[in-house]
PDB file of N, CA and C in Angstrom:
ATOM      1  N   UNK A   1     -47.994  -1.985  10.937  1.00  0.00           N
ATOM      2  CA  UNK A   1     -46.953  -2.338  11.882  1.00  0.00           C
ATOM      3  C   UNK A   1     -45.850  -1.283  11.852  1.00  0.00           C
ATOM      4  N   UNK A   2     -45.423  -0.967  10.748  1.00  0.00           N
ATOM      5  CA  UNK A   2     -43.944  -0.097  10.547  1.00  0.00           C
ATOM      6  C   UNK A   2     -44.816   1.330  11.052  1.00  0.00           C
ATOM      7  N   UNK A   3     -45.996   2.268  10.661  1.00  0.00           N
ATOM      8  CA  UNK A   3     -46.607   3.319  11.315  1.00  0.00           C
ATOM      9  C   UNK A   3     -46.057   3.025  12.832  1.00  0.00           C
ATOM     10  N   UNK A   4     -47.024   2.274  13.585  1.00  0.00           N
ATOM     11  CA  UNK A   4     -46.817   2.030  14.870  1.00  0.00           C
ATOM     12  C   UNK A   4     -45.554   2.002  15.083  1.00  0.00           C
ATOM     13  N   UNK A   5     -44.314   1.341  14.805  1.00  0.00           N
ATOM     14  CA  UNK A   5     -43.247   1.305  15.216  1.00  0.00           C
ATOM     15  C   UNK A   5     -42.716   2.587  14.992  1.00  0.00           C
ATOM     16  N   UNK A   6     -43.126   3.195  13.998  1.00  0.00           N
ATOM     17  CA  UNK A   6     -42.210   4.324  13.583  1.00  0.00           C
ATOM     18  C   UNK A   6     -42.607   5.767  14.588  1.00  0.00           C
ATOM     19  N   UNK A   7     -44.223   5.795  15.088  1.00  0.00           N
ATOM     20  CA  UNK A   7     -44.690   6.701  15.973  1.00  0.00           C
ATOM     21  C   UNK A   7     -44.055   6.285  17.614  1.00  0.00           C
ATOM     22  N   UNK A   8     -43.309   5.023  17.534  1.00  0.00           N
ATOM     23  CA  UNK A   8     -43.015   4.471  19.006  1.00  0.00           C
ATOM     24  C   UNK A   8     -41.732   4.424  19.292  1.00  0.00           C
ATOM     25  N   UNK A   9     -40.734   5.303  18.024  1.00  0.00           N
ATOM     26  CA  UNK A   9     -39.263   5.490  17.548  1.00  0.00           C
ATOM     27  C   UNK A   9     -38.903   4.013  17.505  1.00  0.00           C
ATOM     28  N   UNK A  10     -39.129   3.276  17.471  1.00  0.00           N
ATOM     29  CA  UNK A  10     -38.502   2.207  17.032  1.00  0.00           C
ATOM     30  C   UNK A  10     -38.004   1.958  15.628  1.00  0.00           C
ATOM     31  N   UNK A  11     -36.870   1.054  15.300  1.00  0.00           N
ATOM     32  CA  UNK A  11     -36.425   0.741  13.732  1.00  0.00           C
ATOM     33  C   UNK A  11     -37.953   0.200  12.959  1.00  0.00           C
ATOM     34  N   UNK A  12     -37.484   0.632  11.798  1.00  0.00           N
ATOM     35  CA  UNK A  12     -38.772  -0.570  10.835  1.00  0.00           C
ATOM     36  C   UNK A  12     -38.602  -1.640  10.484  1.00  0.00           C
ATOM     37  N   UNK A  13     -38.934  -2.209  10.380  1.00  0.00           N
ATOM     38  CA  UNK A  13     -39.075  -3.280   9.584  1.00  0.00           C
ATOM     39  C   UNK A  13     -39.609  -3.159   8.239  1.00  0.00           C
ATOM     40  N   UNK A  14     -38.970  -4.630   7.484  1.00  0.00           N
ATOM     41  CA  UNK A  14     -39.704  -4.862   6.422  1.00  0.00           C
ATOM     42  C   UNK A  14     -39.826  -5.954   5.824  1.00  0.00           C
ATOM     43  N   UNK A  15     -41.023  -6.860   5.345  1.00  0.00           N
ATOM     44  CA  UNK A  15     -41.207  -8.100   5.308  1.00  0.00           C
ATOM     45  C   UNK A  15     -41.220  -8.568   3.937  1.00  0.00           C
ATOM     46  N   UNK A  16     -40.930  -8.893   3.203  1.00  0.00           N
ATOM     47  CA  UNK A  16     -41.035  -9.902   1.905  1.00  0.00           C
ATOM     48  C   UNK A  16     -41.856 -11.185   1.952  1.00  0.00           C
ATOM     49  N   UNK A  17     -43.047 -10.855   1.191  1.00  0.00           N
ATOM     50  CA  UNK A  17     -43.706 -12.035   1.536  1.00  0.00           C
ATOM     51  C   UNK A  17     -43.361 -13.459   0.837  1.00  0.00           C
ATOM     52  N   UNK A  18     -43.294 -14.575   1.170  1.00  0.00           N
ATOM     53  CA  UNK A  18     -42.531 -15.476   0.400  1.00  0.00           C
ATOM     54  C   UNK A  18     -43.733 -16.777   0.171  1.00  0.00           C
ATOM     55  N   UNK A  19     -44.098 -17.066  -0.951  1.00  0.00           N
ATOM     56  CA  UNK A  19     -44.873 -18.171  -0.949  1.00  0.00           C
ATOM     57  C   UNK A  19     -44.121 -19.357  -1.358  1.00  0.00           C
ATOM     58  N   UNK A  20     -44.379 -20.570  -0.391  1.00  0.00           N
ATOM     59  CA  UNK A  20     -43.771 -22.003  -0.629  1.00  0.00           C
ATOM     60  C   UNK A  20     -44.541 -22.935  -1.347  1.00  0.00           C
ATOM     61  N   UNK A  21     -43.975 -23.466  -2.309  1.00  0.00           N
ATOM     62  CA  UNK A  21     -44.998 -24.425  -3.040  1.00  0.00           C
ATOM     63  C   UNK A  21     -45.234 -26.146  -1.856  1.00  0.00           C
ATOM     64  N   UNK A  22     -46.267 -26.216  -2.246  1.00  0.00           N
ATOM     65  CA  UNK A  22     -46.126 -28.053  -1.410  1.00  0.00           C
ATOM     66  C   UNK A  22     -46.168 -29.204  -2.738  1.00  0.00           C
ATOM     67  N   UNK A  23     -45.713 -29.750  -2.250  1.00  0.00           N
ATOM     68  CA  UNK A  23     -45.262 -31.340  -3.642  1.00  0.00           C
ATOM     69  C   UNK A  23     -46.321 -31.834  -3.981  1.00  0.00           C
ATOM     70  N   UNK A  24     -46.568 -32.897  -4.812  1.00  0.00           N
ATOM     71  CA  UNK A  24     -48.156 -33.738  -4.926  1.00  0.00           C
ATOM     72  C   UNK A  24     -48.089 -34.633  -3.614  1.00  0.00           C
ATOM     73  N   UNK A  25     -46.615 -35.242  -3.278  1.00  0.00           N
ATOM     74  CA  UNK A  25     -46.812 -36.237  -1.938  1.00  0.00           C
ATOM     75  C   UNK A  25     -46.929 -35.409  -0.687  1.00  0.00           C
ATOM     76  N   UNK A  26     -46.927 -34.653  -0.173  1.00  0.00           N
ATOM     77  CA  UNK A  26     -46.836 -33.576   1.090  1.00  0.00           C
ATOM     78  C   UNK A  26     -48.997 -33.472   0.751  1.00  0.00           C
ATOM     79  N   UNK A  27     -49.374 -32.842  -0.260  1.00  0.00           N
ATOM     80  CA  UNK A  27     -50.895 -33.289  -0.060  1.00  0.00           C
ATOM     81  C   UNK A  27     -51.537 -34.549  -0.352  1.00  0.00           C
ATOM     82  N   UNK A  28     -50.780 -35.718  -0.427  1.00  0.00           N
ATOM     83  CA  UNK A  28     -51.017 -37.103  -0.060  1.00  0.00           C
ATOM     84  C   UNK A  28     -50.936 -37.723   0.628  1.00  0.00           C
ATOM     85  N   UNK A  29     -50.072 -37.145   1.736  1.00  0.00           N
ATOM     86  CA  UNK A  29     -49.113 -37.860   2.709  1.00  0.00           C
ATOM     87  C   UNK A  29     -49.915 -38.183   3.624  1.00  0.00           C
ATOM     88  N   UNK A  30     -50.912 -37.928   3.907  1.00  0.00           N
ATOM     89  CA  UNK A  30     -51.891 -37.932   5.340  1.00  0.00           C
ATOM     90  C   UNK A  30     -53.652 -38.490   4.902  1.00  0.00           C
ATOM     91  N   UNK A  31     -53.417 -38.864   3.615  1.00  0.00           N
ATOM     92  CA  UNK A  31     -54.163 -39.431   3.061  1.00  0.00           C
ATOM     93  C   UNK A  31     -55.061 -38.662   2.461  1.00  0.00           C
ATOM     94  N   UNK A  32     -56.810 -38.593   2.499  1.00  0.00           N
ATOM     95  CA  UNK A  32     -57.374 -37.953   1.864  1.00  0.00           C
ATOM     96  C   UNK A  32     -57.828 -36.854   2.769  1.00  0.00           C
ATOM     97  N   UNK A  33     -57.944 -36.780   3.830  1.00  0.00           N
ATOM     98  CA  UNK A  33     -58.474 -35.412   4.618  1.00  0.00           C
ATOM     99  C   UNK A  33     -56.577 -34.809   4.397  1.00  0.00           C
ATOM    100  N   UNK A  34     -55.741 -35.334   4.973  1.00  0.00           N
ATOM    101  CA  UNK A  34     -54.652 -34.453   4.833  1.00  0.00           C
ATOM    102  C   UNK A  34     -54.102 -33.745   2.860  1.00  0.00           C
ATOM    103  N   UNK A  35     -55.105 -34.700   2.255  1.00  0.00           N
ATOM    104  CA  UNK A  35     -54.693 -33.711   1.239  1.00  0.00           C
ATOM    105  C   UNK A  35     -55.548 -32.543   0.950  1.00  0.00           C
ATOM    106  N   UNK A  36     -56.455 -33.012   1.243  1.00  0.00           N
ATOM    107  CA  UNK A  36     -58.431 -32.094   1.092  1.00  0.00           C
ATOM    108  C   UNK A  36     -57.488 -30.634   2.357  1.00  0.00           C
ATOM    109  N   UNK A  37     -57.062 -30.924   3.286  1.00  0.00           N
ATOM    110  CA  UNK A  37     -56.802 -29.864   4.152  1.00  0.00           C
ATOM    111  C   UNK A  37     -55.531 -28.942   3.574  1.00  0.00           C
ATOM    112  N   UNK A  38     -54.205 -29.663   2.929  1.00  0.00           N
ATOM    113  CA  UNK A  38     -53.188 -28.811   2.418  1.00  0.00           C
ATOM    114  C   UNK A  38     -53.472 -28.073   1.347  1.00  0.00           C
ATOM    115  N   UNK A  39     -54.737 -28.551   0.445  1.00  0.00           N
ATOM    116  CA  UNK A  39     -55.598 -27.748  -0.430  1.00  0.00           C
ATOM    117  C   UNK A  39     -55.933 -26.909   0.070  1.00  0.00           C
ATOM    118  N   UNK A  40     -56.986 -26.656   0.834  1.00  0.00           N
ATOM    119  CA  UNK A  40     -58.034 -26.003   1.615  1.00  0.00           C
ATOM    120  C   UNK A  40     -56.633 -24.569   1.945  1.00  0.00           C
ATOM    121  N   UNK A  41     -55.982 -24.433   2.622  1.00  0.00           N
ATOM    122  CA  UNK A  41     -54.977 -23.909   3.186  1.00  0.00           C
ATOM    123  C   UNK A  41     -54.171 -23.371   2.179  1.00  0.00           C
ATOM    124  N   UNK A  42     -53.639 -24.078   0.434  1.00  0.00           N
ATOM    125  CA  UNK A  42     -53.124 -23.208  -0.313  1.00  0.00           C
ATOM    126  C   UNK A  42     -54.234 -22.251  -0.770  1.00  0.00           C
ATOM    127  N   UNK A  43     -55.405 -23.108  -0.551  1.00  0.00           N
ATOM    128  CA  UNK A  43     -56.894 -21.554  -1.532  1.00  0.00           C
ATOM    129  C   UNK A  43     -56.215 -20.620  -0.777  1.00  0.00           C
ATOM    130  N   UNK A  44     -56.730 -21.185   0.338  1.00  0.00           N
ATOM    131  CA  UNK A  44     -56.541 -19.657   1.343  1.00  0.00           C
ATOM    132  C   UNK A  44     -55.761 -19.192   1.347  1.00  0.00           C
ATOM    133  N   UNK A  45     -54.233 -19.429   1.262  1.00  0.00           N
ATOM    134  CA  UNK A  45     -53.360 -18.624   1.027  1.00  0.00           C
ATOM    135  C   UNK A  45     -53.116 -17.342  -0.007  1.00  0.00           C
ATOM    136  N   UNK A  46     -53.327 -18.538  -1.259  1.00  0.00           N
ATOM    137  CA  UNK A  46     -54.026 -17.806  -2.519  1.00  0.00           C
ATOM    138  C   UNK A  46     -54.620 -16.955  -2.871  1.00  0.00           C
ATOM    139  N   UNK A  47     -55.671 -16.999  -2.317  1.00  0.00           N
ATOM    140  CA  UNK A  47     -57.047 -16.032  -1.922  1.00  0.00           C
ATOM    141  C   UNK A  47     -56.680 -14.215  -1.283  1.00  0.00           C
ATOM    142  N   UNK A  48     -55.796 -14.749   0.046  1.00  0.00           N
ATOM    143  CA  UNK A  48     -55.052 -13.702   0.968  1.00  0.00           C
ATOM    144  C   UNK A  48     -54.305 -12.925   0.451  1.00  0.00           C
ATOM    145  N   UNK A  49     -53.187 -13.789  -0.448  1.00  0.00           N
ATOM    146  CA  UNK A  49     -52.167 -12.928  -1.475  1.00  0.00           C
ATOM    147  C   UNK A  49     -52.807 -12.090  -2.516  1.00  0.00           C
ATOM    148  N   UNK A  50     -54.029 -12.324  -3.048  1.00  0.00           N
ATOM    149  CA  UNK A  50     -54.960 -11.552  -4.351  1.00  0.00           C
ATOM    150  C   UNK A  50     -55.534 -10.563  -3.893  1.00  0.00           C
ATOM    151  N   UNK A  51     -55.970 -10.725  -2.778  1.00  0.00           N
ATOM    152  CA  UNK A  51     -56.225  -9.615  -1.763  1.00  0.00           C
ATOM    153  C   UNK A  51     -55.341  -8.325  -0.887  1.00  0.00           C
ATOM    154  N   UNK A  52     -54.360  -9.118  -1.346  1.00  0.00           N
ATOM    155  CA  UNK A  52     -52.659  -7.967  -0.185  1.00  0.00           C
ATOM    156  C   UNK A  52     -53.186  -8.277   1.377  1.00  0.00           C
ATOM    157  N   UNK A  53     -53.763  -9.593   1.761  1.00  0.00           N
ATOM    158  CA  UNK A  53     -54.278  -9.568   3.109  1.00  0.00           C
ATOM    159  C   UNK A  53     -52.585 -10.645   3.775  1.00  0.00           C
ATOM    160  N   UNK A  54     -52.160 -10.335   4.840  1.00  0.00           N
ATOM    161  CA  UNK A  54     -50.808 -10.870   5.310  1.00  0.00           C
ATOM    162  C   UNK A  54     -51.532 -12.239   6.266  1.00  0.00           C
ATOM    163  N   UNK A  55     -51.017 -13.092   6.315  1.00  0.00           N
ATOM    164  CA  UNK A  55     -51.339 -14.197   7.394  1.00  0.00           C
ATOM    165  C   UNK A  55     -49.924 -14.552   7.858  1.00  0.00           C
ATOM    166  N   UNK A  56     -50.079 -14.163   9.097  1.00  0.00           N
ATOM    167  CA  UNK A  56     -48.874 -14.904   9.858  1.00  0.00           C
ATOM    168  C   UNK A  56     -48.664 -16.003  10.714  1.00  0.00           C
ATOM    169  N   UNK A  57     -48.434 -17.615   9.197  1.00  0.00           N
ATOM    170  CA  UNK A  57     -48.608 -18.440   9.864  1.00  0.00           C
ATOM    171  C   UNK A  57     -47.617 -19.125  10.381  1.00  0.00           C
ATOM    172  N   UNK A  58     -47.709 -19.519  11.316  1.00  0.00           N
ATOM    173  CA  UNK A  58     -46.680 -20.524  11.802  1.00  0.00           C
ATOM    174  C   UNK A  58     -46.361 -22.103  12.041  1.00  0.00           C
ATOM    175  N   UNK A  59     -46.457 -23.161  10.987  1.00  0.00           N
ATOM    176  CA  UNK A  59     -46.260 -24.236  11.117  1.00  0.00           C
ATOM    177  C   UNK A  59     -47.801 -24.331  11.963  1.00  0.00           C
ATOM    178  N   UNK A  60     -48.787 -24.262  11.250  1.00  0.00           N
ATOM    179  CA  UNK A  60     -50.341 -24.091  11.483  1.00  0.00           C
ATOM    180  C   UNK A  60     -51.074 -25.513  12.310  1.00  0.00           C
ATOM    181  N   UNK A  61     -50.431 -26.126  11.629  1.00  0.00           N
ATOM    182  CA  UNK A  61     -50.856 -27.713  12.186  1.00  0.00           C
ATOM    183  C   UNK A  61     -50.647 -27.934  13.545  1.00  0.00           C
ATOM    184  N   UNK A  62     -49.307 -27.695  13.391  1.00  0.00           N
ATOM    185  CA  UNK A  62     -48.656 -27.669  14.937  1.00  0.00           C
ATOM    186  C   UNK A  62     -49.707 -26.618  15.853  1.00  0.00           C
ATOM    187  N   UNK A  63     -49.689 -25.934  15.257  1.00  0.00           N
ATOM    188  CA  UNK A  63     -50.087 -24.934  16.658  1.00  0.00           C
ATOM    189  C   UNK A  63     -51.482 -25.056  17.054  1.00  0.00           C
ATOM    190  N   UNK A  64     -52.053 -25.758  15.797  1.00  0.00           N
ATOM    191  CA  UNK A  64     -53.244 -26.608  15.710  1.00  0.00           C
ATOM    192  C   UNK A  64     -53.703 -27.530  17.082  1.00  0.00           C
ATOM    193  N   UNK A  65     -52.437 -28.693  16.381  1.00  0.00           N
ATOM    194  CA  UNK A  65     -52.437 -29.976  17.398  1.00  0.00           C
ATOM    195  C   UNK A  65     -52.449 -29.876  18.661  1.00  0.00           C
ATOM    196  N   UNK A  66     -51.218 -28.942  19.066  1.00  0.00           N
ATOM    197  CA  UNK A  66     -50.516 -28.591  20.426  1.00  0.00           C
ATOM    198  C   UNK A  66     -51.143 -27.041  21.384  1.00  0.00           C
ATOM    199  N   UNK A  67     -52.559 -26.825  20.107  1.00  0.00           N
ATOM    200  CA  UNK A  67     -52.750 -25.428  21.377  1.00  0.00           C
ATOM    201  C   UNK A  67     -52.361 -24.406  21.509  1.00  0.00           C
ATOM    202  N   UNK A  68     -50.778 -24.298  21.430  1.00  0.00           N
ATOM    203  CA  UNK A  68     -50.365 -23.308  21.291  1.00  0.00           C
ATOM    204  C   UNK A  68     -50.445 -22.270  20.261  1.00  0.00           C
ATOM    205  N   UNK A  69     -49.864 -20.812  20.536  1.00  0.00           N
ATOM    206  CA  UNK A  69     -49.885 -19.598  20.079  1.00  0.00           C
ATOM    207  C   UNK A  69     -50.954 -19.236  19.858  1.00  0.00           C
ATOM    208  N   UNK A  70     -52.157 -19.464  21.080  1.00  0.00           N
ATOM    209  CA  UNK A  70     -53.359 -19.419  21.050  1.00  0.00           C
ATOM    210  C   UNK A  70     -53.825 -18.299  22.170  1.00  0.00           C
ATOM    211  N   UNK A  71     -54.509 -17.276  22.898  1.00  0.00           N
ATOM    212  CA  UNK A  71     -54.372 -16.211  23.700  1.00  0.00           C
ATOM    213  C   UNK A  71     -55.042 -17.626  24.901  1.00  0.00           C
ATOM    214  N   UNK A  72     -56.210 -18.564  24.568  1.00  0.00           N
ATOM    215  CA  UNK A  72     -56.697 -18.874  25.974  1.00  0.00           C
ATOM    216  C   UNK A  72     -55.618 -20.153  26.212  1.00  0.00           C
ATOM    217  N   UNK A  73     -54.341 -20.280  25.627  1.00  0.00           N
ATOM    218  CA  UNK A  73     -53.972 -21.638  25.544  1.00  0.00           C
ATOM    219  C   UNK A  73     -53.044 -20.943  27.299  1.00  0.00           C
ATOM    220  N   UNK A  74     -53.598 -21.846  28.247  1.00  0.00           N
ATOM    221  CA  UNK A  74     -52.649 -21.704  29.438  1.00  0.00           C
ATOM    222  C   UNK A  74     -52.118 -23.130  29.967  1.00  0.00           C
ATOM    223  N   UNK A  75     -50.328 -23.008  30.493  1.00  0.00           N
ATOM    224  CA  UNK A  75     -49.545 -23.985  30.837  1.00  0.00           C
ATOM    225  C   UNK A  75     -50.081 -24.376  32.073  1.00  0.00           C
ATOM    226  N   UNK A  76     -49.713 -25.739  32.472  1.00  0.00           N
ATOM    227  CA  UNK A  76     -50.314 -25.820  33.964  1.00  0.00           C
ATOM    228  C   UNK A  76     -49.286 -26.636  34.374  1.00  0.00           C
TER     229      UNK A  76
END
């Protein structure tokens, strides 16, 4: 990202990656698939960070539920 910006004169950026812990009730809260899934989602996080691989997620569920921030998701 900062290459590209920097060949396109633009400022850089720079990101700090920040990992959030989730509680024991936040992977209970939705019962047993919602905890099996907030699992599923820290591996992966996990996994990504051991790797230096970046995921840029955004409140995932949501964008899940609602479609959005999706390329074929169109308003009507």
């Amino acid at each position: 990202l900062n290459r590209s910006y920097g060949e396109l004169g633009f400022k850089l950026c720079f990101v700090v990656p920040l990992v959030l812990g989730m509680s024991r009730i936040t992977l209970l809260a939705n019962g047993v698939l919602g905890g099996y899934s907030a699992r599923l989602v820290t591996a992966t996080l996990i996994k990504a960070s051991l790797w230096n691989q970046v995921d840029w997620i955004q409140d995932a569920k949501a964008c899940v539920i609602s479609g959005t921030q999706f390329e074929s998701h169109q308003k009507y």
